[in-house]
Protein backbone atom coordinates (compact mmCIF):
# COMPACT_ATOMS: atom_id res chain seq x y z
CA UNK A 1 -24.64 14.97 -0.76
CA UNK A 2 -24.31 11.09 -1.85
CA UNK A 3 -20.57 12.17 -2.66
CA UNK A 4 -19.75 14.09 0.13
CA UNK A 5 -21.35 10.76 2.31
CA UNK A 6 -18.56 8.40 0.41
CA UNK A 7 -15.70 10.91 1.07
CA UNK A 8 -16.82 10.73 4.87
CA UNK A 9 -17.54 6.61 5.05
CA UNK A 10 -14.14 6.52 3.18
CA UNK A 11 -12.56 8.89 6.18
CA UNK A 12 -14.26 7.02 8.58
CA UNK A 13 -13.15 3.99 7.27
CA UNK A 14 -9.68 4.77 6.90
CA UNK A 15 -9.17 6.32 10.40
CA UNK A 16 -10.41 3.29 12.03
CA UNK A 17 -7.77 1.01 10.11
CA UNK A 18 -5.36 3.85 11.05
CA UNK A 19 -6.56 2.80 14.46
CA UNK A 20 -6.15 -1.00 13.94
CA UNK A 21 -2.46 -0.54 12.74
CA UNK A 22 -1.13 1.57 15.49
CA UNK A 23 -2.42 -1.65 18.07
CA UNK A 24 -0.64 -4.48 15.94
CA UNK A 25 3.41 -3.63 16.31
CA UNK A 26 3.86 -7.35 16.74
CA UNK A 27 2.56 -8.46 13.56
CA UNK A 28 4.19 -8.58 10.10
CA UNK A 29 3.51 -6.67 7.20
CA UNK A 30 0.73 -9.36 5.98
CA UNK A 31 -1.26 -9.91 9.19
CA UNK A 32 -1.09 -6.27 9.63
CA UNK A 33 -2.62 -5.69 6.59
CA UNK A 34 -5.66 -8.17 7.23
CA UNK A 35 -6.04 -6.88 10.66
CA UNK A 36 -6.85 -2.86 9.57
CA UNK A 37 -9.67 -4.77 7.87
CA UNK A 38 -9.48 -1.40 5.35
CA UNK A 39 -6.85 -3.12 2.41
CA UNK A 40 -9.19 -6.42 1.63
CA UNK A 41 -8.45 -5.87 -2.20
CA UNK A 42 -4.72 -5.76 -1.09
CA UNK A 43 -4.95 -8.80 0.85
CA UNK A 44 -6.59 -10.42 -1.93
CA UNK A 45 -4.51 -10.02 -4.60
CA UNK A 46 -1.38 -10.33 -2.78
CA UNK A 47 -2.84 -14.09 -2.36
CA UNK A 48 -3.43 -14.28 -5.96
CA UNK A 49 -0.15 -13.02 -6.70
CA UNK A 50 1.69 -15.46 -4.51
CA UNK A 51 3.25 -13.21 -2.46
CA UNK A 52 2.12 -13.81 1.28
CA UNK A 53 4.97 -15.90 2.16
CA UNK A 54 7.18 -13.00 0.44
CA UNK A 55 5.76 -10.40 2.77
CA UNK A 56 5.90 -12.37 5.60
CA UNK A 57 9.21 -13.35 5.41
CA UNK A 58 12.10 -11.50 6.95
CA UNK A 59 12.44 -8.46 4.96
CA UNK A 60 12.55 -5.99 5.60
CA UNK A 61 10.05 -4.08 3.79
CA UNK A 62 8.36 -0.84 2.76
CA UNK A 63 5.51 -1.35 1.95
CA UNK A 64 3.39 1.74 0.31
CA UNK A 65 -0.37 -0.14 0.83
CA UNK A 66 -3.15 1.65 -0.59
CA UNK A 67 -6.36 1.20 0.69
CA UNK A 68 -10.03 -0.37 -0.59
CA UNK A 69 -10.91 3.36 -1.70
CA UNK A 70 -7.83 3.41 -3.81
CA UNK A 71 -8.15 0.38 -6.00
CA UNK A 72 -12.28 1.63 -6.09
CA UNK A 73 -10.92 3.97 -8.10
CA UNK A 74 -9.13 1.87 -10.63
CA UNK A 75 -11.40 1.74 -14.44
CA UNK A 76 -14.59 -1.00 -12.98
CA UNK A 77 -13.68 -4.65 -13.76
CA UNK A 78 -9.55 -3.76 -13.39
CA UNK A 79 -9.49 -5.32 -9.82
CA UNK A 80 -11.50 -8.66 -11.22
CA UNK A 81 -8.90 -8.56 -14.14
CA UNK A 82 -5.69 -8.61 -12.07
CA UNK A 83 -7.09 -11.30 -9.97
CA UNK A 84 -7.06 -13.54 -12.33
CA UNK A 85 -4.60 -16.55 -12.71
CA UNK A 86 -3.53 -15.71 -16.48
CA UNK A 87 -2.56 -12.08 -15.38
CA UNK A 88 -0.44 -13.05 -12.13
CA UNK A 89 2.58 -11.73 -13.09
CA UNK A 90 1.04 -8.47 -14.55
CA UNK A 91 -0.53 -8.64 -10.53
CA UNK A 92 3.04 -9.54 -9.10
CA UNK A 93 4.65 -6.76 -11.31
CA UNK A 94 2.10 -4.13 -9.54
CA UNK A 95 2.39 -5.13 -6.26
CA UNK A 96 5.98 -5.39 -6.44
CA UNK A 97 6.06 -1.75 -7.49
CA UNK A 98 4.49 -0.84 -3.99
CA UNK A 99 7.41 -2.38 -2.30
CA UNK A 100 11.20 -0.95 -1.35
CA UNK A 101 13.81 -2.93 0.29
CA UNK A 102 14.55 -2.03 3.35
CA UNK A 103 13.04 -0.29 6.68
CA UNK A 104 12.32 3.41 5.20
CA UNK A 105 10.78 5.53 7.55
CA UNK A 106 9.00 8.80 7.01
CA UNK A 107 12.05 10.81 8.72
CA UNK A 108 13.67 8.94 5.94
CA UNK A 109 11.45 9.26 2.97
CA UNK A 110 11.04 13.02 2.94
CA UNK A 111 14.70 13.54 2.25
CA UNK A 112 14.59 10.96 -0.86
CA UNK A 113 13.83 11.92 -4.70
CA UNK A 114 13.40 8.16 -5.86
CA UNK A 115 13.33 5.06 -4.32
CA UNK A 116 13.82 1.58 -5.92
CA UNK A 117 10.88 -0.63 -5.68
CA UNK A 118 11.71 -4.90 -5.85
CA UNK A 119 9.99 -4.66 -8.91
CA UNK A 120 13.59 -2.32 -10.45
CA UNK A 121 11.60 0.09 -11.28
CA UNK A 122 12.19 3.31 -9.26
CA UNK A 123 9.22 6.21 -7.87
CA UNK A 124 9.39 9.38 -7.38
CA UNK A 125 8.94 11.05 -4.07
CA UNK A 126 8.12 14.34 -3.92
CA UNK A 127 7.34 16.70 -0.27
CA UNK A 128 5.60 20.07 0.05
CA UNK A 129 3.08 21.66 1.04
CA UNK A 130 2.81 19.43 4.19
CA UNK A 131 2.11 16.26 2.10
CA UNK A 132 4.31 13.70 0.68
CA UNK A 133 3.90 12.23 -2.83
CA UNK A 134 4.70 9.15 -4.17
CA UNK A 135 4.36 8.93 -8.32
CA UNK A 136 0.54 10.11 -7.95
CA UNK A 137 -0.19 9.14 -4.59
CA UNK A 138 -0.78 10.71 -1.70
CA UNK A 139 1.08 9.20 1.54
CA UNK A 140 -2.45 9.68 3.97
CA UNK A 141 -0.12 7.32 7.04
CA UNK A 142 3.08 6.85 7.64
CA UNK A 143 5.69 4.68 9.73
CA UNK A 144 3.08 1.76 10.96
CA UNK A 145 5.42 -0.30 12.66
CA UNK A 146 5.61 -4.38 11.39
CA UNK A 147 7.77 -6.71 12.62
CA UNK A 148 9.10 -7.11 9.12
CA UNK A 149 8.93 -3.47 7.90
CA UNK A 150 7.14 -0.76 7.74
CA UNK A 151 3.73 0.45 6.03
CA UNK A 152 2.60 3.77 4.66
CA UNK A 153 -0.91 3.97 3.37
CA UNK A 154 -1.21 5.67 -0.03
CA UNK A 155 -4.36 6.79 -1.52
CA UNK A 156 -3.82 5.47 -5.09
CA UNK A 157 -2.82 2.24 -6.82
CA UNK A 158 0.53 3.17 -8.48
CA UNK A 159 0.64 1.06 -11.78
CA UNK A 160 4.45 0.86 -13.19
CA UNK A 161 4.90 1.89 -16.58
């Protein structure tokens, strides 16, 4: 029951950030982020990574932003790790590998079979079954409209190899 409670808070929580995105067209991929009030571990550690006045800059951007939930289930203490100064670029090499060049919207993304992230590295997107896969996450939103980009929330930290 205590599971099935966290799977619905976690719903819950993720449809009202859902909710928060689709009224904030107007703000870039950053301030979009911090207004869904759902990716607070994002937020944070692209601050500790140095990267807010990356992501607000022009762009544009695809960004694949997964939510508190996902990096809850990253090994305990991993989060607290990454935050901290002497890992940055481990933290920028991460974050990095959530983000494509480019506008890419979900019309767009179901057609691709990789996609280069700014980190060089490339995913893998995969479709079927009504779903859409990136690496090992599942795209839960797509096409949340940023002045600078685009965001599509995934459901798992992606960790390059």
């Amino acid at each position: 029951m205590k599971g099935l409670f966290r799977t619905g808070a976690g719903v819950a929580s993720l449809l009202l950030a859902v909710a928060a995105l689709a009224a904030t067209p107007d703000k870039d991929v950053v301030d979009t982020a911090v207004t869904a009030g759902s990716f607070n571990t994002l937020v944070a550690a692209v601050k500790a990574a140095g990267l807010v006045d990356t992501l607000k800059g022009p762009g544009p951007f695809t960004v694949f932003a997964p939510t508190d939930e996902a990096f809850a289930k990253l090994p305990a203490g991993t989060v607290e790790d990454l935050l901290k100064p002497e890992n940055k670029q481990k933290l920028v090499s991460i974050l990095t590998y959530h983000v494509v060049p480019g506008k890419v919207m979900a019309k767009d993304l179901v057609k691709l079979h990789n996609a280069k992230t700014v980190n060089g590295a490339e995913l893998t997107v995969k479709t079927g079954k009504g779903s859409v896969m990136v690496n090992d996450a599942r795209v839960v939103k797509t096409d949340i409209q940023c002045t600078n980009g685009v965001i599509h929330i995934i459901d798992t930290v992606m960790l390059p190899k």
